[in-house]
Protein backbone atom coordinates (compact mmCIF):
# COMPACT_ATOMS: atom_id res chain seq x y z
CA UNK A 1 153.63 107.72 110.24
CA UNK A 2 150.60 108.30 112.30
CA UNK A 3 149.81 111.54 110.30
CA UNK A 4 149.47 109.30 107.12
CA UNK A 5 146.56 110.46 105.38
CA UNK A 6 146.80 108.04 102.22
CA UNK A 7 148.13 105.09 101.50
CA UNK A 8 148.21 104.29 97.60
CA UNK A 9 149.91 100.98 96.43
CA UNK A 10 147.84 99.48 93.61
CA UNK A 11 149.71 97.45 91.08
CA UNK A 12 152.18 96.82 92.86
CA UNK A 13 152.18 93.00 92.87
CA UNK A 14 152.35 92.64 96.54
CA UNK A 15 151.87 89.35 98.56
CA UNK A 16 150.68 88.38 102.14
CA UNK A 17 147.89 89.48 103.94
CA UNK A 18 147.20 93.02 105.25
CA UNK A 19 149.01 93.85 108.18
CA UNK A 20 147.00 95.00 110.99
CA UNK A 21 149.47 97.76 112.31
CA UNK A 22 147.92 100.00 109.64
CA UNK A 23 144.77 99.97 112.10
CA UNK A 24 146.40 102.10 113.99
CA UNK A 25 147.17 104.83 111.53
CA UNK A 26 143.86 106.97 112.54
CA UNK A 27 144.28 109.31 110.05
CA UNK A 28 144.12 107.15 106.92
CA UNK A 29 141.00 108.66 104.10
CA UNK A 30 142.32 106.35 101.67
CA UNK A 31 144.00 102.96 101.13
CA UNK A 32 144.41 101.83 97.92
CA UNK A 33 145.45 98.26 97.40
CA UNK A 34 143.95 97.19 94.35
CA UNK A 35 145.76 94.72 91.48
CA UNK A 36 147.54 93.15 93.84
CA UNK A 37 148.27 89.45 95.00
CA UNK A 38 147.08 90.34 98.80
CA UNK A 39 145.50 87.55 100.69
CA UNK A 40 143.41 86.74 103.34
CA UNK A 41 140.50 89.10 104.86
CA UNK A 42 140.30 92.68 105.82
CA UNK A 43 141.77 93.25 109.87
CA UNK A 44 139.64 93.96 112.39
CA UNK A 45 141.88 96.42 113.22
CA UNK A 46 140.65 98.29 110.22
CA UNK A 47 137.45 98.67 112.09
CA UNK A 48 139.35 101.44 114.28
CA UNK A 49 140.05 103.93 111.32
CA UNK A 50 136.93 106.63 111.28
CA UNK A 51 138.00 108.51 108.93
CA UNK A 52 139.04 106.25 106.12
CA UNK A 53 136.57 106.93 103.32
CA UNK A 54 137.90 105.07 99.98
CA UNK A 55 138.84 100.93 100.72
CA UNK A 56 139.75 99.60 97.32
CA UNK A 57 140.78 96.08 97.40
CA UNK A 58 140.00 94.91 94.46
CA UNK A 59 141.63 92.22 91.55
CA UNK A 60 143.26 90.30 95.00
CA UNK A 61 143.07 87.04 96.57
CA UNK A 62 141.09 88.21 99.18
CA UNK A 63 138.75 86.20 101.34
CA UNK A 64 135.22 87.21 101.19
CA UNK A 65 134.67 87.84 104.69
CA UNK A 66 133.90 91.36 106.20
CA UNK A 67 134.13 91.87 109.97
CA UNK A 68 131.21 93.17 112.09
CA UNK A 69 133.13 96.42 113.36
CA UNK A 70 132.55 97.37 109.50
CA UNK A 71 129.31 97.96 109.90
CA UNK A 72 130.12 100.78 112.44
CA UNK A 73 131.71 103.01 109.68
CA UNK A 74 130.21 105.66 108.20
């Protein structure tokens, strides 16, 4: 799984938070979690993954809060 590249699973009423082992999949460009019924913030852990480009979180029950390592990402 650490080859992952993409992770697309929009609409597909999940629950819960994010789990933060997906920090560790350095290869993710994409992660699409939109239309879901995800809760809580984004991980810090998400901080670690340089190469992610597209975040879409969207239509959740998300928390607004957006950690610092965030701002690292370019």
């Amino acid at each position: 799984m650490r080859f992952l590249s993409g992770l697309a699973l929009a609409n597909n009423n999940l629950h819960g938070s994010i789990p933060t082992c997906l920090g560790q999949l350095l290869n993710l460009h994409y992660v699409y979690l939109d239309s879901n019924s995800i809760s809580g913030s984004i991980p810090t852990s998400f901080g670690q993954l340089l190469n992610l480009h597209s975040l879409f979180l969207s239509n959740n029950n998300m928390s607004v809060y957006v950690d610092v390592a965030f701002l690292y990402l370019y």
